[in-house]
Protein backbone atom coordinates (compact mmCIF):
# COMPACT_ATOMS: atom_id res chain seq x y z
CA UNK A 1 78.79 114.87 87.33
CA UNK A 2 81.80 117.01 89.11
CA UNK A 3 81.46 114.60 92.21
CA UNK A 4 81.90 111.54 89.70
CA UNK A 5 84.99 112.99 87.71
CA UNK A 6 86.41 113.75 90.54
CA UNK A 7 85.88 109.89 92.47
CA UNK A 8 86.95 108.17 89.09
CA UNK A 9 89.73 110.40 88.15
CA UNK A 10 91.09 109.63 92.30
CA UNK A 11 89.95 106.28 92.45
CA UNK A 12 91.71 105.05 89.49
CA UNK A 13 95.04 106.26 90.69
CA UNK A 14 94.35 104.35 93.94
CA UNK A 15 93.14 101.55 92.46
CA UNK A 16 96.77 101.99 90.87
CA UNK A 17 98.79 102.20 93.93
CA UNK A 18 96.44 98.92 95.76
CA UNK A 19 97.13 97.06 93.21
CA UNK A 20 101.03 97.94 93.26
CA UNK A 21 100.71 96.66 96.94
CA UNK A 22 98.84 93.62 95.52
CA UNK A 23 101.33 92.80 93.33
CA UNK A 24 104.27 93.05 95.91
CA UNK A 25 102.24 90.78 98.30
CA UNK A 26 101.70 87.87 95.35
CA UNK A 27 106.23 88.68 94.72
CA UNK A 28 106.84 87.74 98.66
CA UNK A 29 104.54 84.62 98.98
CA UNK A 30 107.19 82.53 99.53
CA UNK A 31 109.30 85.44 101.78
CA UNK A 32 110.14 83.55 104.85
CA UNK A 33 108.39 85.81 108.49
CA UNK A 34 106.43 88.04 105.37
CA UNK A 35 103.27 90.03 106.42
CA UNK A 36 100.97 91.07 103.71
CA UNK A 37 100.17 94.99 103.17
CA UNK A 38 96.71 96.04 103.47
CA UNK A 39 95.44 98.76 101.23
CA UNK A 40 92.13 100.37 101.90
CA UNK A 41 91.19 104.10 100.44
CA UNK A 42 87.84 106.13 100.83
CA UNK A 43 86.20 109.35 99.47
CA UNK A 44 87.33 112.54 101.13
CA UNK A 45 86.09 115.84 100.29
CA UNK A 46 88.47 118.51 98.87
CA UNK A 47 89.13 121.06 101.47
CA UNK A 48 89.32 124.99 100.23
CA UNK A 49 87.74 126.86 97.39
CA UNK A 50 85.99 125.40 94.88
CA UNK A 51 82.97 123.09 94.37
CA UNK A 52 81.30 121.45 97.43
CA UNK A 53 80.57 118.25 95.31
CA UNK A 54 84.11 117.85 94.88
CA UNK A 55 85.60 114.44 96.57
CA UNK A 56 89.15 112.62 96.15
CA UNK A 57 89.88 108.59 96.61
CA UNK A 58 92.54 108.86 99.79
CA UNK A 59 94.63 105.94 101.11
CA UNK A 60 93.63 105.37 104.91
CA UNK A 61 96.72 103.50 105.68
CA UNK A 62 95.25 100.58 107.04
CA UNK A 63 98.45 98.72 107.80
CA UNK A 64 99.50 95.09 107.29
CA UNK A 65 97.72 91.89 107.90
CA UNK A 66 98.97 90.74 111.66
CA UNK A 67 98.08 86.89 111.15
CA UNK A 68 100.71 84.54 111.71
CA UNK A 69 102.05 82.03 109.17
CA UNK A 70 102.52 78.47 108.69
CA UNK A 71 105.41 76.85 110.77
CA UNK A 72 108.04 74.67 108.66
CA UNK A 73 110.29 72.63 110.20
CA UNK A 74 113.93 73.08 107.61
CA UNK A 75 116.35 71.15 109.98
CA UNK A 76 118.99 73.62 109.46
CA UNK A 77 120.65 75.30 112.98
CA UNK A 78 120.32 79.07 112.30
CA UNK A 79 116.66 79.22 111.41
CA UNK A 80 114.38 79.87 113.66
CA UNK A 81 110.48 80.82 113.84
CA UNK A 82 109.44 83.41 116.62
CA UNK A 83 107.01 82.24 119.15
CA UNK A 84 103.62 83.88 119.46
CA UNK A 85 104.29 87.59 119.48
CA UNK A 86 107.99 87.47 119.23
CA UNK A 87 109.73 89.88 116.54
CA UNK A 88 113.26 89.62 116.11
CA UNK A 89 115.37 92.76 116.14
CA UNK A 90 117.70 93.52 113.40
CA UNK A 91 120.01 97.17 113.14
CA UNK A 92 119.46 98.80 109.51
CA UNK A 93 121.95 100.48 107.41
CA UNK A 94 121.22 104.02 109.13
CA UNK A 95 122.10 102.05 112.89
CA UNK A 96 118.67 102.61 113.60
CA UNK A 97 116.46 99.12 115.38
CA UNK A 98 113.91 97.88 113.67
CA UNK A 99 111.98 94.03 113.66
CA UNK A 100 111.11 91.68 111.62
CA UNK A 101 109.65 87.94 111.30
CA UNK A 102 112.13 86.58 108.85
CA UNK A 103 114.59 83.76 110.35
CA UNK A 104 116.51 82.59 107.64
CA UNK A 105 120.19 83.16 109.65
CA UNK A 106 123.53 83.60 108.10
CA UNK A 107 127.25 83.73 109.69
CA UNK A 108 129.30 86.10 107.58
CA UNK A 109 133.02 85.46 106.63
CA UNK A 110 133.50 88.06 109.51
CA UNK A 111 131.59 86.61 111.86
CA UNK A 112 128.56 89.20 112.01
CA UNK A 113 125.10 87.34 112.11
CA UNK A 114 122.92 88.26 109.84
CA UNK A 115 119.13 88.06 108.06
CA UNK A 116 118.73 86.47 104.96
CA UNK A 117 118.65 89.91 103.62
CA UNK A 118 122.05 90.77 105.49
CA UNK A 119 120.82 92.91 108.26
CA UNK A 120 122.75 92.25 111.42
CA UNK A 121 120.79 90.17 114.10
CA UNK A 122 120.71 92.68 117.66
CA UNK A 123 121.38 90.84 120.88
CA UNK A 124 121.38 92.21 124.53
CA UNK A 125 124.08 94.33 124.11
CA UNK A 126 124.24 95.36 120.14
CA UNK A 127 125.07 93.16 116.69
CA UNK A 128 125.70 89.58 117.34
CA UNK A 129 129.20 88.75 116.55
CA UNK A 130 129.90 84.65 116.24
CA UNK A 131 133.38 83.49 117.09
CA UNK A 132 134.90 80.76 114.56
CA UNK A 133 133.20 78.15 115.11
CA UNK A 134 132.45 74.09 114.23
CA UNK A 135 129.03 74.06 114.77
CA UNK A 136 126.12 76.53 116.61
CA UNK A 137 122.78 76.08 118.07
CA UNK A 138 120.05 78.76 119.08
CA UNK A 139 117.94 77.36 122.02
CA UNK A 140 114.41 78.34 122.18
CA UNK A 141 115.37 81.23 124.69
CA UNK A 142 117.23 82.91 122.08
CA UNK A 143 120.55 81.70 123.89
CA UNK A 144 123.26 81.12 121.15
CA UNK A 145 125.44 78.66 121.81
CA UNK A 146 129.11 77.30 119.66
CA UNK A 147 131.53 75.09 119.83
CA UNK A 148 134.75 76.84 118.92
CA UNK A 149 136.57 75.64 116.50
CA UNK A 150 139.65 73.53 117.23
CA UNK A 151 138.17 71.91 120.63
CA UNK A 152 135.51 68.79 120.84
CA UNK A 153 132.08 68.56 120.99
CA UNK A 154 132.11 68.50 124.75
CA UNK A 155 133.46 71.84 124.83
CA UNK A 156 130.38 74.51 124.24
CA UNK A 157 130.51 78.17 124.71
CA UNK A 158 127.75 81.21 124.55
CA UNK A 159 128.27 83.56 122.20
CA UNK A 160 125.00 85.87 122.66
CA UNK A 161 121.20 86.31 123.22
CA UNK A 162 119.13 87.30 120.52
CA UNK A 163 117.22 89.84 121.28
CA UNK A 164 113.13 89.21 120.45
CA UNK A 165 110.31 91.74 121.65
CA UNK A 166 106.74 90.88 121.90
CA UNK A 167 104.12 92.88 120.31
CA UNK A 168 100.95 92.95 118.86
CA UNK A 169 100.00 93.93 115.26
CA UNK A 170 98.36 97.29 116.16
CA UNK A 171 101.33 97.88 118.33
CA UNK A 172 103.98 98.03 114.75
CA UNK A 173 103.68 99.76 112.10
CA UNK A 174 105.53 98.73 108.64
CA UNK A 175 108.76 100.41 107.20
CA UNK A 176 108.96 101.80 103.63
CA UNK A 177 112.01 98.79 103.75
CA UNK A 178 109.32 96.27 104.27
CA UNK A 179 110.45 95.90 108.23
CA UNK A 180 108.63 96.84 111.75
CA UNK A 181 108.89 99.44 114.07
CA UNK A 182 106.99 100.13 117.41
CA UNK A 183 104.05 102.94 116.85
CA UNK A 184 104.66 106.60 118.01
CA UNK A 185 104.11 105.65 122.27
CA UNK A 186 104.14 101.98 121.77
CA UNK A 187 106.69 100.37 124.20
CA UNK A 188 107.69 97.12 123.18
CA UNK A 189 109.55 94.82 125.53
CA UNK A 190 111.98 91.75 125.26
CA UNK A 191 109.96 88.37 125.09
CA UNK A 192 110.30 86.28 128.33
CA UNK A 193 111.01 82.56 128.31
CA UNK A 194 111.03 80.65 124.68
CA UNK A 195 110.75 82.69 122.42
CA UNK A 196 112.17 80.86 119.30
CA UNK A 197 111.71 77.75 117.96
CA UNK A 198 114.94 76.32 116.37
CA UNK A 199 115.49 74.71 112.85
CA UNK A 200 112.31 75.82 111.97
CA UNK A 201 110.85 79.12 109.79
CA UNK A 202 107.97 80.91 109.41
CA UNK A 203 106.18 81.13 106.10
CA UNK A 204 104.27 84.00 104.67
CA UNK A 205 101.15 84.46 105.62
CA UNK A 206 99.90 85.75 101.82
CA UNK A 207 97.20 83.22 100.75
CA UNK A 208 97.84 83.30 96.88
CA UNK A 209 94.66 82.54 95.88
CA UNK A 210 92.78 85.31 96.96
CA UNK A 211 95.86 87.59 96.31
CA UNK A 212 95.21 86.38 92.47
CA UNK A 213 91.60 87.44 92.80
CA UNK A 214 92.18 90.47 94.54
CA UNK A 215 94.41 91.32 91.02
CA UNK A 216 91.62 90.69 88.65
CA UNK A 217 89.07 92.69 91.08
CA UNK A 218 91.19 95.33 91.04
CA UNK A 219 91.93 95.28 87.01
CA UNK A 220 88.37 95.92 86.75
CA UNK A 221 87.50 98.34 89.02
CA UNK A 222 90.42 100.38 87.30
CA UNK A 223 88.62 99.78 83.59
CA UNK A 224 85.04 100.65 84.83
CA UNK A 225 86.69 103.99 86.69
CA UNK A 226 88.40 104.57 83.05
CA UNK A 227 84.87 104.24 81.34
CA UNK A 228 83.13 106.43 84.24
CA UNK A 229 85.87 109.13 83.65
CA UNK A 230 85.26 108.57 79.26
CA UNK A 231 81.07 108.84 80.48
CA UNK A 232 81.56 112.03 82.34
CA UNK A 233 83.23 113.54 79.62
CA UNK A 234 80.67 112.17 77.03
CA UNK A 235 78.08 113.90 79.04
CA UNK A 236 79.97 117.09 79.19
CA UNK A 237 80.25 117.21 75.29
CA UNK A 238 76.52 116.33 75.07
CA UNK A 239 75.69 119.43 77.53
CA UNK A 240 77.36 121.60 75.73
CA UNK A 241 76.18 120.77 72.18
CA UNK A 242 72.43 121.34 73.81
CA UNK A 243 73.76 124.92 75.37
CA UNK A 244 75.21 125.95 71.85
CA UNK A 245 71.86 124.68 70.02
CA UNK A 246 69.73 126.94 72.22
């Protein structure tokens, strides 16, 4: 009975916290680059005094869903969808590096390029700064090219190389800000040859349907831990009433 409080009374509040990362995933389905958060727990048992039959629900951190999503051609010149492995590196407000899938570009009234989000795009050497300009193009290389403004088409200059890494899933680790950084010893190294393809974006890879299912699973695990944890405490009363009748 002290084993099952104790699973319930954890589990629920897991069951909680899964389906807060649930519910997040279903909110960025249509997040360009998004990878959906796994969330996986198991019993532990509770270290120190007390009873032996005591366990606790614990998160095991199992990580994000690696899987790539659909390709969608948009036409426009500063998206992009990273090739194979490719992450794109972006600088976040603490000037710190850290990736991400999302390739929804933007030129800022300064000139910075940035996310879709507004996190400056790293190149070779730093942030990305973009020259005025009449039109731009992003090869599949990365290689940013412009045609500064006041001069003809003919007339093409390059402005920067965006700078995309390739690694694996178990080589990244996800940000409480929802980006990517290389795991503790993990070297990750700039992407050779294309690396991009232009006018183009990756979709999430969330598949909605079984996010929706994974909601109502989860509703009802939560109610039948609820009713284990209102049984426990039924049976409790009923021991007691016997030990005060003997």
């Amino acid at each position: 009975m002290d084993r099952a409080l104790y699973i319930a009374m954890t589990g629920a509040g897991q069951t909680l916290q899964s389906m807060g990362v649930t519910s997040n995933n279903l909110a960025n389905a249509s997040t360009a680059g998004f990878r959906a958060e796994i969330a996986q727990a198991r019993a532990e048992a509770i270290q120190g005094n007390g009873m032996a039959s005591r366990y606790n629900t614990v998160d095991t951190g199992a990580g994000f869903d690696g899987a790539g999503g659909a390709v969608r051609a948009t036409g426009r010149d500063l998206d992009i969808a990273m090739r194979g492995d490719g992450w794109l590196a972006v600088q976040t407000p603490d000037g710190n590096e850290a990736l991400t899938r999302a390739g929804n570009l933007q030129v800022n009234a300064a000139g910075q390029l940035l996310t879709g989000s507004g996190l400056p795009v790293m190149g070779d050497g730093g942030p990305i700064a973009v020259p005025p300009h009449s039109s731009m193009t992003i090869g599949s290389d990365g290689t940013i090219t412009i045609v500064p403004q006041g001069v003809g088409p003919e007339t093409t200059a390059t402005v920067g190389r965006l700078k995309v890494v390739e690694a694996r899933a178990d080589q990244l680790e996800r940000r409480a800000d929802g980006l990517f950084q290389a795991r503790p010893g993990e070297d990750v190294l700039p992407m050779a040859g294309d690396s991009v393809v232009s006018g183009a974006l990756e979709s999430s890879n969330v598949n909605v349907a079984q996010t929706l299912v994974e909601m109502i699973e989860l509703s009802r695990k939560f109610e039948m831990q609820v009713r284990m944890m209102r049984t426990v405490e039924d049976n409790a009363k009923a021991g007691a009433s016997l030990l005060r009748q003997t």
